[in-house]
Protein backbone atom coordinates (compact mmCIF):
# COMPACT_ATOMS: atom_id res chain seq x y z
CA UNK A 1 -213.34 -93.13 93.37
CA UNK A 2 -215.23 -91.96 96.72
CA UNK A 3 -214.85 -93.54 99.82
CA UNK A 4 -218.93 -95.70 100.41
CA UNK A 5 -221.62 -93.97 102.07
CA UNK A 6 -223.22 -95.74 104.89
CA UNK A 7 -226.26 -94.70 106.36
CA UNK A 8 -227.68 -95.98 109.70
CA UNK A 9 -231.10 -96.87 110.80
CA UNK A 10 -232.48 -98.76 113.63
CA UNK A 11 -230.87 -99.27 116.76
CA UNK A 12 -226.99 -98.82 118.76
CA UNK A 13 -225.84 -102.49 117.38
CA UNK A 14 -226.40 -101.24 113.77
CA UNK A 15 -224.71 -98.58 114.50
CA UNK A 16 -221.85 -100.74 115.47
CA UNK A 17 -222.17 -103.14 112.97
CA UNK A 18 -221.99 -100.32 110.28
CA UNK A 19 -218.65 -98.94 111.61
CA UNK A 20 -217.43 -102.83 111.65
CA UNK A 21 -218.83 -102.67 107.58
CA UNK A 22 -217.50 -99.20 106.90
CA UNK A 23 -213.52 -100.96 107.80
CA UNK A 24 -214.22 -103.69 106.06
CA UNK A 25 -215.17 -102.10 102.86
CA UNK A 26 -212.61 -99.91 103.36
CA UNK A 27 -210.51 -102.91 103.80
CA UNK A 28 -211.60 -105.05 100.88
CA UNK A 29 -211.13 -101.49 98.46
CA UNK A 30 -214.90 -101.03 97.79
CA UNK A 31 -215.29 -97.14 96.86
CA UNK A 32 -218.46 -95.34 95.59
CA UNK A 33 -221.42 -97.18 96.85
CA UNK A 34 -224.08 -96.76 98.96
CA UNK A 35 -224.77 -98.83 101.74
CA UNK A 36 -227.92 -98.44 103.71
CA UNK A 37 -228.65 -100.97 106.88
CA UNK A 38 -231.79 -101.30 107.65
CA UNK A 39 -234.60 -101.75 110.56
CA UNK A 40 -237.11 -104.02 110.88
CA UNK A 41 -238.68 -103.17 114.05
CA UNK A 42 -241.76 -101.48 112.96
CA UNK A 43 -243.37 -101.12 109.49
CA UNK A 44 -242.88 -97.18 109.68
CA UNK A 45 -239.08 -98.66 109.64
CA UNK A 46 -239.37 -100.25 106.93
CA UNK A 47 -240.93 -97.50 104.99
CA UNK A 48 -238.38 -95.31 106.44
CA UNK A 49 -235.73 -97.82 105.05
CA UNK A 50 -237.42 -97.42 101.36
CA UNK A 51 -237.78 -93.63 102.14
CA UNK A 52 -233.62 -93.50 102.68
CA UNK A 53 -232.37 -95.84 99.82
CA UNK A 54 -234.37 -93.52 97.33
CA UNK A 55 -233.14 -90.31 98.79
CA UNK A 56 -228.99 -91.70 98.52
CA UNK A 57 -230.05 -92.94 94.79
CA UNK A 58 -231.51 -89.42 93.91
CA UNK A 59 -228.15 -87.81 95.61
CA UNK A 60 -225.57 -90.15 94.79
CA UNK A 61 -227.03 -90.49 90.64
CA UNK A 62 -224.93 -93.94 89.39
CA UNK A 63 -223.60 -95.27 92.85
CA UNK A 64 -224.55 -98.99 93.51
CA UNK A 65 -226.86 -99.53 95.87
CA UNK A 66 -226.42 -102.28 98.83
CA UNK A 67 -229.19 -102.77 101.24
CA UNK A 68 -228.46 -105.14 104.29
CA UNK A 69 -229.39 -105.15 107.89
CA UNK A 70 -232.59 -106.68 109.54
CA UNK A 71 -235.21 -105.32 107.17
CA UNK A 72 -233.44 -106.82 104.03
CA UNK A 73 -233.05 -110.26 106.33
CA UNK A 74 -236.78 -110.68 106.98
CA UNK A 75 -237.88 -109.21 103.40
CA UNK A 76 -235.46 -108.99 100.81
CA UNK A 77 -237.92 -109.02 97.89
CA UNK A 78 -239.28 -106.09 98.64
CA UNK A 79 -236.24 -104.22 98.74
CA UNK A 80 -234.84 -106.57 95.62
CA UNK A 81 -238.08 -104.96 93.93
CA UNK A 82 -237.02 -101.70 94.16
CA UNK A 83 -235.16 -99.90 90.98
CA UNK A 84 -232.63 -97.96 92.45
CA UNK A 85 -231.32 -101.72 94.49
CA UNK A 86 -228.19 -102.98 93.24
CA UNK A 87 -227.47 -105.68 95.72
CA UNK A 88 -229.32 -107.26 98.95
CA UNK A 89 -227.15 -109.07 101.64
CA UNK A 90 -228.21 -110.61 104.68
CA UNK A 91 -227.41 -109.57 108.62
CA UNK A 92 -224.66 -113.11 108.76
CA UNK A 93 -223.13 -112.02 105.36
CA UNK A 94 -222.80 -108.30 106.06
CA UNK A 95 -220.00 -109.33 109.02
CA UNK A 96 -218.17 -111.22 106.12
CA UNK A 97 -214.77 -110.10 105.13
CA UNK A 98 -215.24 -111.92 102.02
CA UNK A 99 -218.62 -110.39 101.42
CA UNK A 100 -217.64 -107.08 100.74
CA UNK A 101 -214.62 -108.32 98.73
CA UNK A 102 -216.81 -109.82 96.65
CA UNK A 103 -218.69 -106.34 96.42
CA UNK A 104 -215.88 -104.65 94.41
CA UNK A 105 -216.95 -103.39 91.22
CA UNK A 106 -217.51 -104.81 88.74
CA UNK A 107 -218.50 -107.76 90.63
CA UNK A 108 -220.72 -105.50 91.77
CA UNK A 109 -222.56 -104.71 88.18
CA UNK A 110 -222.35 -108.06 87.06
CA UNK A 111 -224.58 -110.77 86.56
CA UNK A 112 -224.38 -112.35 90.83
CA UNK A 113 -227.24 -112.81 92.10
CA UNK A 114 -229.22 -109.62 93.33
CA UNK A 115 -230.06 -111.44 97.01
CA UNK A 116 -227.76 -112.93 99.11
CA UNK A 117 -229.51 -113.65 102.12
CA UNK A 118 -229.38 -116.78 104.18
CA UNK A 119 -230.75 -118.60 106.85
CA UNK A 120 -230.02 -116.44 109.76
CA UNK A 121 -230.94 -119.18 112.27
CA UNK A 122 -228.09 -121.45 111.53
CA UNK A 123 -225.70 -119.04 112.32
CA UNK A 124 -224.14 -119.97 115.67
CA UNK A 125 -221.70 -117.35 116.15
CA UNK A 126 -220.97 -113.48 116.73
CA UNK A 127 -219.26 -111.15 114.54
CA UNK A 128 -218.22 -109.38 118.16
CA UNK A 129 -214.29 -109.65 117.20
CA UNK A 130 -214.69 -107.45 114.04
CA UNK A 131 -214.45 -104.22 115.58
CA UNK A 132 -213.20 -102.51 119.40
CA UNK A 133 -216.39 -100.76 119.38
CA UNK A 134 -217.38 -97.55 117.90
CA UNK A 135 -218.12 -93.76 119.37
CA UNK A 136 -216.11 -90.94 119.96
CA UNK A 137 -216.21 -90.26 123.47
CA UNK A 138 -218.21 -93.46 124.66
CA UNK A 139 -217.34 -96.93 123.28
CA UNK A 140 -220.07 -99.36 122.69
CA UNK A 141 -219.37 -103.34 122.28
CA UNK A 142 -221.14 -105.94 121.27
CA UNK A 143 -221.73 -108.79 123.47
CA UNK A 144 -224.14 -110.50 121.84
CA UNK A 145 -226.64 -111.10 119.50
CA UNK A 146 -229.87 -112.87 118.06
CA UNK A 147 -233.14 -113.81 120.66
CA UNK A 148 -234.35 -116.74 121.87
CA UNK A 149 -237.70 -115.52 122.73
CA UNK A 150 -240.85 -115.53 120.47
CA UNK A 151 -242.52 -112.39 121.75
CA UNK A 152 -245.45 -112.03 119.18
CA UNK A 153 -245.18 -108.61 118.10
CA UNK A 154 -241.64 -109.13 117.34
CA UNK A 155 -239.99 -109.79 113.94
CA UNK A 156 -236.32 -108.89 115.16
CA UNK A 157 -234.93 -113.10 115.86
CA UNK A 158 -236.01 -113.36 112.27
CA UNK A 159 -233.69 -110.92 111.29
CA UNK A 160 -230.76 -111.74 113.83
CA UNK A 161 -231.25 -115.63 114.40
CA UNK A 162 -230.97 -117.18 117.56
CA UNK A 163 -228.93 -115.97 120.84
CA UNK A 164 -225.10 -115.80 120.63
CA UNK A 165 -222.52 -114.90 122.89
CA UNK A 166 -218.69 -113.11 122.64
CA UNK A 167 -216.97 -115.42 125.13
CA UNK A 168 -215.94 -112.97 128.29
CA UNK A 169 -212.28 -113.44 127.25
CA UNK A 170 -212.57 -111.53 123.95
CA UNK A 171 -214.86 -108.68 125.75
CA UNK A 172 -212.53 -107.81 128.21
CA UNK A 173 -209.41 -107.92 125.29
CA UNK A 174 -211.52 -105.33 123.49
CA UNK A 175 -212.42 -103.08 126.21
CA UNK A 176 -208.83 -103.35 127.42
CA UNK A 177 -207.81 -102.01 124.06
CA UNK A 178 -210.58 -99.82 124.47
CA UNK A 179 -209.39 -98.39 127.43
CA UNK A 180 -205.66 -97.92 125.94
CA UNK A 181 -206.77 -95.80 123.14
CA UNK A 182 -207.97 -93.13 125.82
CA UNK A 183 -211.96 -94.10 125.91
CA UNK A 184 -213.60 -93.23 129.73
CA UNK A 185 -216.96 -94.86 129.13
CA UNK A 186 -217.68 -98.29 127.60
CA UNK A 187 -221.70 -99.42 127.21
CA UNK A 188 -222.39 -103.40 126.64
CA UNK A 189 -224.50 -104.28 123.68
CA UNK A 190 -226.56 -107.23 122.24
CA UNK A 191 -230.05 -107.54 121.11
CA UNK A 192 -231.08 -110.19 124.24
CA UNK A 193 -228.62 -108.49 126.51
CA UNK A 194 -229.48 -110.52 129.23
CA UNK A 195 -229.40 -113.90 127.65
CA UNK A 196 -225.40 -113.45 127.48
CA UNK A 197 -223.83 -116.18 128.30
CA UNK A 198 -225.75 -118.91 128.10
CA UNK A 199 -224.57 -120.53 124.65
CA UNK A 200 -220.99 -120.71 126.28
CA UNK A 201 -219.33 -123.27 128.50
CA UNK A 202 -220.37 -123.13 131.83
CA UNK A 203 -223.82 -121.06 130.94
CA UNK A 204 -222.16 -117.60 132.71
CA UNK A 205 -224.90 -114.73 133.26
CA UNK A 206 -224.52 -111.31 132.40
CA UNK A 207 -223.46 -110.38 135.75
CA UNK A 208 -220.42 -112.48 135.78
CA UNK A 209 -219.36 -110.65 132.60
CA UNK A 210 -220.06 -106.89 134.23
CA UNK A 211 -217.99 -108.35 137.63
CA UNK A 212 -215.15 -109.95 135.37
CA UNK A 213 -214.52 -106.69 133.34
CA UNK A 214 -214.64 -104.52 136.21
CA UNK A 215 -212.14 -106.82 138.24
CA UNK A 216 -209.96 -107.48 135.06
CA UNK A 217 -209.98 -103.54 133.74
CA UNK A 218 -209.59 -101.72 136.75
CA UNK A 219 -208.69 -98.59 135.31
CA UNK A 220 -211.81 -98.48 133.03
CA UNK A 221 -213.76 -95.28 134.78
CA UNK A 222 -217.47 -96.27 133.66
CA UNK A 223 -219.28 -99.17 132.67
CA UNK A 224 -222.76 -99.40 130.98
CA UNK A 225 -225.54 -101.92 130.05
CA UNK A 226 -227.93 -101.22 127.31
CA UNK A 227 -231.41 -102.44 127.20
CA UNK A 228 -232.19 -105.91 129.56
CA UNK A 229 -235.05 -107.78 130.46
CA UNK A 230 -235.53 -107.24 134.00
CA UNK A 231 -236.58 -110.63 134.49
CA UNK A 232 -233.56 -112.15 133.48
CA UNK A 233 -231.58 -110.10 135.96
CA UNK A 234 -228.91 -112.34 137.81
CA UNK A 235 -227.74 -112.46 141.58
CA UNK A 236 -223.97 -111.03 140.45
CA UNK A 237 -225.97 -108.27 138.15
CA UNK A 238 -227.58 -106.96 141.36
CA UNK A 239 -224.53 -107.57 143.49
CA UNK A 240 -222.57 -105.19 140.72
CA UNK A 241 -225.60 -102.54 140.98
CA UNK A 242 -225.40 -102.91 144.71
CA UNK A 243 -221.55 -102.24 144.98
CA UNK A 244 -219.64 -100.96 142.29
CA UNK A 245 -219.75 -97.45 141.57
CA UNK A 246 -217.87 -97.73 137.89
CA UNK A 247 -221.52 -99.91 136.65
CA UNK A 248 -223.22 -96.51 135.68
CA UNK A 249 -226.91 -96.05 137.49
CA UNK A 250 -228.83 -96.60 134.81
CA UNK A 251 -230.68 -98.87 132.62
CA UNK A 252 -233.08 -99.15 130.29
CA UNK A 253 -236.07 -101.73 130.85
CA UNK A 254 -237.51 -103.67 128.33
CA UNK A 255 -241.07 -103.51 129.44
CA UNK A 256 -243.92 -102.99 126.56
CA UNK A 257 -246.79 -103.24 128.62
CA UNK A 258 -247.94 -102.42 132.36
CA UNK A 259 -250.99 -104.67 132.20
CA UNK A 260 -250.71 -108.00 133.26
CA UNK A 261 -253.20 -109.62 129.74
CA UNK A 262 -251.02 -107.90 127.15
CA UNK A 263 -248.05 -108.82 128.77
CA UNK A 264 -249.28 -112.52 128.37
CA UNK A 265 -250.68 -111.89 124.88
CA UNK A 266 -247.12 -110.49 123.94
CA UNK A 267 -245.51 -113.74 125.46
CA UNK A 268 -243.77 -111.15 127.57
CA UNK A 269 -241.86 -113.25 130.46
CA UNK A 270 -242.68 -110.84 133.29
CA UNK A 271 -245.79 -109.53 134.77
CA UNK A 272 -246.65 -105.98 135.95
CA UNK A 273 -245.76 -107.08 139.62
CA UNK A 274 -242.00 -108.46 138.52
CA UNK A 275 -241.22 -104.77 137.01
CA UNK A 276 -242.42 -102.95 139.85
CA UNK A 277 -240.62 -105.38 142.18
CA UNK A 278 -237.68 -105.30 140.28
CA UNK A 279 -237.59 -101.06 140.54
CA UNK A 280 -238.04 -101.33 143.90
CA UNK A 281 -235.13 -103.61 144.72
CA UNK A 282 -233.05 -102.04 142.22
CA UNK A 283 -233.44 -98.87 143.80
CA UNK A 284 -232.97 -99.85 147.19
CA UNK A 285 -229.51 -101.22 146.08
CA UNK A 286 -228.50 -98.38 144.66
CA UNK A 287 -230.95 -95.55 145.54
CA UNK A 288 -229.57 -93.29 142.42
CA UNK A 289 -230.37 -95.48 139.96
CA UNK A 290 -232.71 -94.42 137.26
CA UNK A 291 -234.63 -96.46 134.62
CA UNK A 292 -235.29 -96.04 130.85
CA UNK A 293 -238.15 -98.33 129.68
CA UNK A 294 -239.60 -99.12 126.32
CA UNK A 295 -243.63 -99.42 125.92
CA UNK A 296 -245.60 -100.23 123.26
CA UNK A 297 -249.34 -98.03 123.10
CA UNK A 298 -252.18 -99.73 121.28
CA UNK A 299 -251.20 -103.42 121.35
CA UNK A 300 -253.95 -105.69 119.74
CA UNK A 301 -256.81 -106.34 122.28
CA UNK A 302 -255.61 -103.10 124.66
CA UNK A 303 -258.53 -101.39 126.17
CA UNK A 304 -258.89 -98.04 127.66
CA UNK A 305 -258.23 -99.66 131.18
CA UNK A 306 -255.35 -102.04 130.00
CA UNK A 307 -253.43 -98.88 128.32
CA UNK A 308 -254.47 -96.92 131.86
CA UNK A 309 -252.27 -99.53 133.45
CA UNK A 310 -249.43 -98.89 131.05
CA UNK A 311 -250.04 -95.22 132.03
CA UNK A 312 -249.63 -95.63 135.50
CA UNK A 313 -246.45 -98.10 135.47
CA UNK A 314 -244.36 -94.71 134.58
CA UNK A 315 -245.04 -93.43 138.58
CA UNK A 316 -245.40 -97.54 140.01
CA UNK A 317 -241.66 -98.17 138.45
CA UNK A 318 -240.57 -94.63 138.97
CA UNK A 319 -239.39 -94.09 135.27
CA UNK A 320 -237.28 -91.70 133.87
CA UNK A 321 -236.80 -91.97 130.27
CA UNK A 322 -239.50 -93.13 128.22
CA UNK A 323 -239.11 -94.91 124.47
CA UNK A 324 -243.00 -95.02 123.18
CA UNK A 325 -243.12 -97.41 120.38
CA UNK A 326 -247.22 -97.20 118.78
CA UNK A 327 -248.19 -100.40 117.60
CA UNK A 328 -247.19 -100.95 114.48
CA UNK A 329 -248.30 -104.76 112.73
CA UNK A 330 -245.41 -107.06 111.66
CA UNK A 331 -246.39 -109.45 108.86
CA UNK A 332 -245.38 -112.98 109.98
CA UNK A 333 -245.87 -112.00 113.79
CA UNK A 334 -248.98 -113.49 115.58
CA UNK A 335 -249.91 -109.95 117.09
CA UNK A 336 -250.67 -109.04 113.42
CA UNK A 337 -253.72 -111.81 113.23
CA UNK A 338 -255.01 -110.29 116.65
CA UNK A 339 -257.65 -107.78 116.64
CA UNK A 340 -256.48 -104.43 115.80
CA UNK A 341 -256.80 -101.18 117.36
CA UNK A 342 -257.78 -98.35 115.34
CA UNK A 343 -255.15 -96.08 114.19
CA UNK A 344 -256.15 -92.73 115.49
CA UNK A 345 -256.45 -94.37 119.44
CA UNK A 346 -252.99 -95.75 119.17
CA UNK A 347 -251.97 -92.57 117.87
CA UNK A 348 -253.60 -90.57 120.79
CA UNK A 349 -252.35 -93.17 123.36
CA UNK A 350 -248.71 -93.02 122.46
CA UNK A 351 -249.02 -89.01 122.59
CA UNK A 352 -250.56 -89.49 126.38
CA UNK A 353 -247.34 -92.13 126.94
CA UNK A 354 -245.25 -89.82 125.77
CA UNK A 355 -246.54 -86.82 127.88
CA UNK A 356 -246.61 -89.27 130.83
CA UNK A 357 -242.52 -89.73 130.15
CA UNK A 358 -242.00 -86.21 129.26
CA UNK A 359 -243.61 -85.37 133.05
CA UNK A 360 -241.28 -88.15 134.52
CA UNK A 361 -237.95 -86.64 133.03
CA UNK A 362 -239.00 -83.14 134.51
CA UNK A 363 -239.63 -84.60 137.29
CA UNK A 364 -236.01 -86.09 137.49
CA UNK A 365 -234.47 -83.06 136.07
CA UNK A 366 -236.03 -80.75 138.78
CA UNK A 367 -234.43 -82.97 141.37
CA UNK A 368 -231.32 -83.24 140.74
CA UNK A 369 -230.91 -78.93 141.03
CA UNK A 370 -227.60 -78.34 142.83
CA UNK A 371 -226.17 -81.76 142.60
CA UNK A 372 -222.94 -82.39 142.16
CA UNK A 373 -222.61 -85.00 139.17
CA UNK A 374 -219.16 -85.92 137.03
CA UNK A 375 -219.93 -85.68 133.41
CA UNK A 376 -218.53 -87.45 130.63
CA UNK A 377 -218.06 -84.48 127.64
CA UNK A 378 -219.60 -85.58 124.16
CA UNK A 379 -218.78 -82.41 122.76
CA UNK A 380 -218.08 -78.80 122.83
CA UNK A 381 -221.01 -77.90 124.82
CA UNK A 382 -223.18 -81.90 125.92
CA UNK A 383 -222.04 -83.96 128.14
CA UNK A 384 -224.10 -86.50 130.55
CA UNK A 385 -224.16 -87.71 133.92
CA UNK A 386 -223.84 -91.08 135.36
CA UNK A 387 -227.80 -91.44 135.47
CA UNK A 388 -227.04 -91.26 131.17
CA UNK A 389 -228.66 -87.41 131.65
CA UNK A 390 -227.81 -85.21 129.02
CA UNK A 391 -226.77 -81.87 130.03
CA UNK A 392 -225.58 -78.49 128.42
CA UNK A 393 -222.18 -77.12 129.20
CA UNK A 394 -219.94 -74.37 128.86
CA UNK A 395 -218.09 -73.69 125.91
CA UNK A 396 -214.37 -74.75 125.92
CA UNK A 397 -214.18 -77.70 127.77
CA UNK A 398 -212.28 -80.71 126.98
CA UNK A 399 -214.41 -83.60 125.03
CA UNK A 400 -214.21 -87.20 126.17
CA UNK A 401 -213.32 -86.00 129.95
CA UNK A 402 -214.83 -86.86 132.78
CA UNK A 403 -215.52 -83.68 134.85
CA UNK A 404 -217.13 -82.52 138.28
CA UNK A 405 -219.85 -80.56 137.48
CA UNK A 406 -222.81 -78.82 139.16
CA UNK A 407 -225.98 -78.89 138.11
CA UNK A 408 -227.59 -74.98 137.98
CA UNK A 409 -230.68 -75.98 136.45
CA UNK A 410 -232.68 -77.87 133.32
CA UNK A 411 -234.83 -76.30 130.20
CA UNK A 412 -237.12 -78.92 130.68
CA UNK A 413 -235.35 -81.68 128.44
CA UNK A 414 -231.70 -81.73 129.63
CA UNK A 415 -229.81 -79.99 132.85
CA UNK A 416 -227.70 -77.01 132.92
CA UNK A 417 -224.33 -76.93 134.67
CA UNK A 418 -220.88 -75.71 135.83
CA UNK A 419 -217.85 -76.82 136.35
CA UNK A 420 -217.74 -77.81 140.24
């Protein structure tokens, strides 16, 4: 029989969590299936989810089908409804050993119950030991997982429960084992990145974990954060962005909104003010530092002026890489009982957002002409900077090497260079 097919939507920590299913399946003997994990961010996700699981039926004619990940958490039935479903597990049971044991055929044919999804909110742990991250240049590890926050156009802590931690001790185990098995470039994951810590003795912060595995893996070249929330940015997180060169200069900001009324209608924790202030200090810590944000266009109750403000938090915050999400309504979320926006205007704003990010990374390619960056090689001709840049390289160089390069220009979406 053939090895399972997993397919990957959504975010980085599915990705991870698939390559932590794919050994355990592989572990546990399970062979031709089809494993799809899902996304529940938007509804287009959803309907992308649907979209994939009949496409792997049509190609795959006879393979069981097993949906999981945070679309099949939130609403199983509807993907229990669908025909070409064998089997529905839940976010918790998918990091089971036992689970896909349990999936061997002909268990898997039999008469077990189609769903097994529980209550993802009493789970109090992390599947973070499962796996020493995933990627085959750049290593990403999950630190934690779940949200404690309610913001109302969000569905995700329904499908990943509350906030839970990796205690620092097993992190810096894995990216020491990481480090052994050649990798240059680890990137911390979790879906509440900065709420690490605080379900463990002693409530650490996320900065405590970014100083502890630089002190304790000092031959680890480049360190990463994913997404934060810039509000929850400790004193040791800006100390490490203020003074050590192997925390990359980079992050992404979750931001959603530049106007102060949707913030507070999202339950957002920050106001315009704290992202721009944030920026600034950021910056002045580490003046090559460059920000990724997400924002959502055509959030219930956004006007023409509130979405102007959105526009204009690109140049205020001095953004680099923008991640336009159009509003899209999550049953069970109180956005989706606010008044809507029509369609076509949250279409048209997210196409001015994305023009507006489009400028900014021109902008920020255009600068850096000439510079002298080292690039980490993803493959026989990509590579990108510290600043997370992608660029375009020569043919022939080594992949997974971290090389002086200089820049000799940009095609508008990623730099050009040569080797230095």
């Amino acid at each position: 029989m053939s090895a399972p097919v997993f397919s990957t939507l959504g975010c980085r920590l599915n990705a991870y969590e698939t390559e932590a299913m794919r050994e355990m399946a592989e572990a546990a003997g399970l062979s031709g299936a089809v494993v799809v994990n899902t996304c529940a961010v938007t509804a287009e996700a959803v309907r992308k989810a649907r979209q994939e699981i009949r496409r792997l039926a049509r190609e795959n004619p006879g393979a069981p089908v097993i949906v999981t990940g945070c679309a099949a958490q939130t609403e199983p039935e509807t993907f229990a409804d669908m025909p070409e479903v064998t089997r529905v597990i839940g976010n918790h049971e998918k990091m089971q050993p036992q689970t896909w044991a349990s999936l061997r055929a002909p268990d898997l044919i039999g008469e077990t119950e189609k769903v097994q999804v529980d209550d993802i909110m009493s789970v109090r742990e992390t599947a973070g030991h499962l796996i020493d991250g995933f990627g085959r240049h750049r290593a990403y590890v999950q630190v934690q997982n779940g949200c404690d926050h309610r913001c109302t156009f969000c569905i995700i802590p329904f499908g990943r429960g509350n906030s839970r931690s990796v205690p620092a001790g097993v992190v810096v185990e894995q990216i020491k084992r990481l480090r052994d098995r050649g990798f240059n470039e680890v990137v911390l994951t979790g879906v509440d990145l900065t709420s690490w810590g605080a379900d463990l003795p002693g409530q650490p912060r996320l900065g405590d974990l970014v100083m502890r595995i630089l002190r304790l893996v000092p031959d680890l070249p480049r360190l990463r954060i994913s997404s934060i929330d810039s509000i929850e940015a400790d004193e040791n997180l800006m100390l490490a962005i203020a003074s050590e060169p192997r925390l990359m200069p980079h992050l992404h900001l979750s931001l959603q909104a530049g106007d102060d009324m949707i913030l507070k209608r999202m339950k957002r924790r920050h106001l315009r003010d704290d992202a721009i202030r944030f920026c600034e200090d950021a910056r002045r810590l580490r003046p090559d530092i460059v920000f990724g944000a997400d924002i959502i266009a055509g959030f219930p109750t956004e006007t023409d002026a509130m979405f102007e403000n959105s526009v204009k938090l690109v140049q205020d915050c001095g953004l680099t890489f923008l991640h336009v999400f159009p509003y899209s309504a999550r049953k069970g979320t109180p956005a989706a009982r606010m008044p809507a926006v029509k369609g076509p205007v949250i279409r048209d704003r997210a196409a001015r957002l994305r023009e507006a990010g489009d400028a900014a990374l021109r902008r920020h390619l255009d600068a850096q002409a000439d510079r002298r960056h080292v690039v980490l090689t993803e493959g026989p001709s990509l590579g990108r900077t510290e600043q997370f840049t992608e660029v375009a390289l020569p043919d022939g160089l080594p992949e997974g090497a971290l090389l002086d390069m200089i820049v000799t220009g940009n095609d508008g979406t990623r730099l050009t260079a040569r080797p230095a």
